[in-house]
Protein backbone atom coordinates (compact mmCIF):
# COMPACT_ATOMS: atom_id res chain seq x y z
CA UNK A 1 0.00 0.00 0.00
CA UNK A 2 1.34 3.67 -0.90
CA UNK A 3 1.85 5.87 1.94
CA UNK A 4 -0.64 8.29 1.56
CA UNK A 5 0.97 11.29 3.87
CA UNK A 6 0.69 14.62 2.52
CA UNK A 7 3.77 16.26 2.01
CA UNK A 8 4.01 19.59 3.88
CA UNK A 9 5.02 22.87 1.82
CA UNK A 10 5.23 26.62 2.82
CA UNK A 11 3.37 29.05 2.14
CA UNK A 12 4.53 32.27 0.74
CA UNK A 13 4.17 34.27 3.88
CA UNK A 14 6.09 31.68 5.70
CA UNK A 15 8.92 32.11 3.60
CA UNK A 16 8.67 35.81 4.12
CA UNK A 17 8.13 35.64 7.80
CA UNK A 18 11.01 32.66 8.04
CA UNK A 19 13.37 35.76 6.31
CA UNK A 20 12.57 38.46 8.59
CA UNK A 21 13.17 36.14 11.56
CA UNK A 22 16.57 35.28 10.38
CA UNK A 23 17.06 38.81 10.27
CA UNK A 24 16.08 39.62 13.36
CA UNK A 25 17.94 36.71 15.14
CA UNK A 26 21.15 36.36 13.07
CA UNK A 27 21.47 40.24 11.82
CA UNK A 28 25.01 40.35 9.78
CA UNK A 29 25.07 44.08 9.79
CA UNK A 30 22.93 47.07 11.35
CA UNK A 31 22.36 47.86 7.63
CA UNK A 32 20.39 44.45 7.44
CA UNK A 33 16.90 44.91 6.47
CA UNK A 34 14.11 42.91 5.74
CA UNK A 35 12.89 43.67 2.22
CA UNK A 36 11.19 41.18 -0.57
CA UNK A 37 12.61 42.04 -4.05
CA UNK A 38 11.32 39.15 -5.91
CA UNK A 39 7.94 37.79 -4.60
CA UNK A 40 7.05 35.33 -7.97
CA UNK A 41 10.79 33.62 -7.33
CA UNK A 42 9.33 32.56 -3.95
CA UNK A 43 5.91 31.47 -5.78
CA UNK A 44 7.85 29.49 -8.22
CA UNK A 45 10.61 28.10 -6.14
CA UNK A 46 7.19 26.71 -4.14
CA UNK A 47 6.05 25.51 -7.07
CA UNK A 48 8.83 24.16 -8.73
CA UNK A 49 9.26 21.56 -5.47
CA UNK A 50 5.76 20.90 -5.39
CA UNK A 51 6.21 19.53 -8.98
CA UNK A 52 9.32 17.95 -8.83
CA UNK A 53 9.35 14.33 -8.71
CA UNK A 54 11.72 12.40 -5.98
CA UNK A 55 11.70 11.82 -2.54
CA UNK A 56 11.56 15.04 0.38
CA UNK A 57 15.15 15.10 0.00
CA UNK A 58 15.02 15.62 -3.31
CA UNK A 59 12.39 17.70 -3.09
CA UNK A 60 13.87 19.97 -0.40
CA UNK A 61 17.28 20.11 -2.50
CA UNK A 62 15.09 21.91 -5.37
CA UNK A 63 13.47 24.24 -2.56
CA UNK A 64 17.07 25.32 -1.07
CA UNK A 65 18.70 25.71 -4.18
CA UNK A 66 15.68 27.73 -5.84
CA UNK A 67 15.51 29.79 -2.41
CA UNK A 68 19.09 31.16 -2.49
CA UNK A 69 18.69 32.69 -5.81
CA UNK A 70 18.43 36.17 -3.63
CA UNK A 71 14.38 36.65 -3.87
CA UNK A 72 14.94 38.80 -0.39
CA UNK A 73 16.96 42.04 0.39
CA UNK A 74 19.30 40.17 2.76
CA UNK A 75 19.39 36.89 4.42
CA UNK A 76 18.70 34.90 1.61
CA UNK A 77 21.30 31.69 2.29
CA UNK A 78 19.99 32.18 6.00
CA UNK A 79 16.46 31.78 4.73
CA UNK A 80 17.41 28.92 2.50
CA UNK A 81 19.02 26.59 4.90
CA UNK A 82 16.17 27.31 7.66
CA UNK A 83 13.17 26.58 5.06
CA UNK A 84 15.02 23.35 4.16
CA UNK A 85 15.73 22.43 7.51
CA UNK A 86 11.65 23.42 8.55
CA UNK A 87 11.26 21.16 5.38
CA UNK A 88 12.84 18.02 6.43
CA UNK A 89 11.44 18.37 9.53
CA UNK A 90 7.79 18.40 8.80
CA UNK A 91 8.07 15.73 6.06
CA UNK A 92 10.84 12.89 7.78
CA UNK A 93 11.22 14.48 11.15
CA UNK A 94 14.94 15.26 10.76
CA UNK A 95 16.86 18.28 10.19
CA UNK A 96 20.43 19.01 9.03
CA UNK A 97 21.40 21.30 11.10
CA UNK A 98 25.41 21.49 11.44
CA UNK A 99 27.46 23.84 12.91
CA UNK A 100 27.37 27.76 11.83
CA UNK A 101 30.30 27.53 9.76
CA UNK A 102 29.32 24.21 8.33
CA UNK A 103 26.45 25.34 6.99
CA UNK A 104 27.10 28.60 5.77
CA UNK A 105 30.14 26.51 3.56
CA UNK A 106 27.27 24.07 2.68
CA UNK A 107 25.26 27.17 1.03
CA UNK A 108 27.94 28.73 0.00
CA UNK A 109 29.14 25.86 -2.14
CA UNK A 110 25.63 25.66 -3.34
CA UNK A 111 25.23 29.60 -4.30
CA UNK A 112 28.25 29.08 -6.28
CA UNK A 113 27.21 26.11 -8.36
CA UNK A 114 29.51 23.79 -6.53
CA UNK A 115 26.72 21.45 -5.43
CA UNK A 116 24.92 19.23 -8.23
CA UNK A 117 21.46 17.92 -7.52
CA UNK A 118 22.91 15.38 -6.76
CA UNK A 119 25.52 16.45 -4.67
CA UNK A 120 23.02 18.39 -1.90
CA UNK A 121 20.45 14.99 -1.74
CA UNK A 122 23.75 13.28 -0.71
CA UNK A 123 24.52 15.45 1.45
CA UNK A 124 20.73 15.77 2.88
CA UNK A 125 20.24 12.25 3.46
CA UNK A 126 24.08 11.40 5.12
CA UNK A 127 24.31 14.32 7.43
CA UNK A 128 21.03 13.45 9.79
């Protein structure tokens, strides 16, 4: 029998709210703000895991790769790596979270094409 489970996604505003709280809690600079510059890249990064076949890992490798491409003023690899995290964790009950400077290497290498696919599932599904 197929499991059945719905698959939990974001919502816009939760993406928007997620950004201003990693603002808030983990400002970089006082110039820092909270801004949305590109609301239909959140709608379609939303989308685009919704419709992308796989498991949640793959899915929530298409949601933090889609979310760093800088849809917010600031805070954008922040925002990424939390959403992914809330992702895993509402669909399989795990996170990734590492270490500050792990992580921000683990988005880095993804902002800068580093990471395949393939590459970010791997690391998804080894680092729980």
């Amino acid at each position: 029998m197929k499991n059945t489970r719905r698959v939990w996604y974001p919502t816009v505003s939760e993406v928007i709210k997620i950004n201003k709280l990693m603002i808030d809690k983990f400002r970089a600079t006082k110039a820092e703000k909270h801004e949305v510059l590109n609301r239909q890249q959140i709608v379609d990064s939303i989308k685009q895991t919704k419709e992308f076949p796989g498991s949640i890992e793959d899915k929530a490798s298409i949601l933090v790769r889609t979310m760093s491409y800088h849809p917010f003023g600031s805070a954008n690899r922040r925002t990424a790596y939390y959403l992914m995290n809330k992702f895993l964790w509402k669909n399989k009950n795990y996170g990734i979270l590492k270490k500050k400077k792990k992580g921000k290497e683990f988005m880095k290498k993804i902002r800068r094409g580093e990471y395949s696919h393939h590459d970010v599932v791997n690391e998804i599904k080894y680092k729980k």
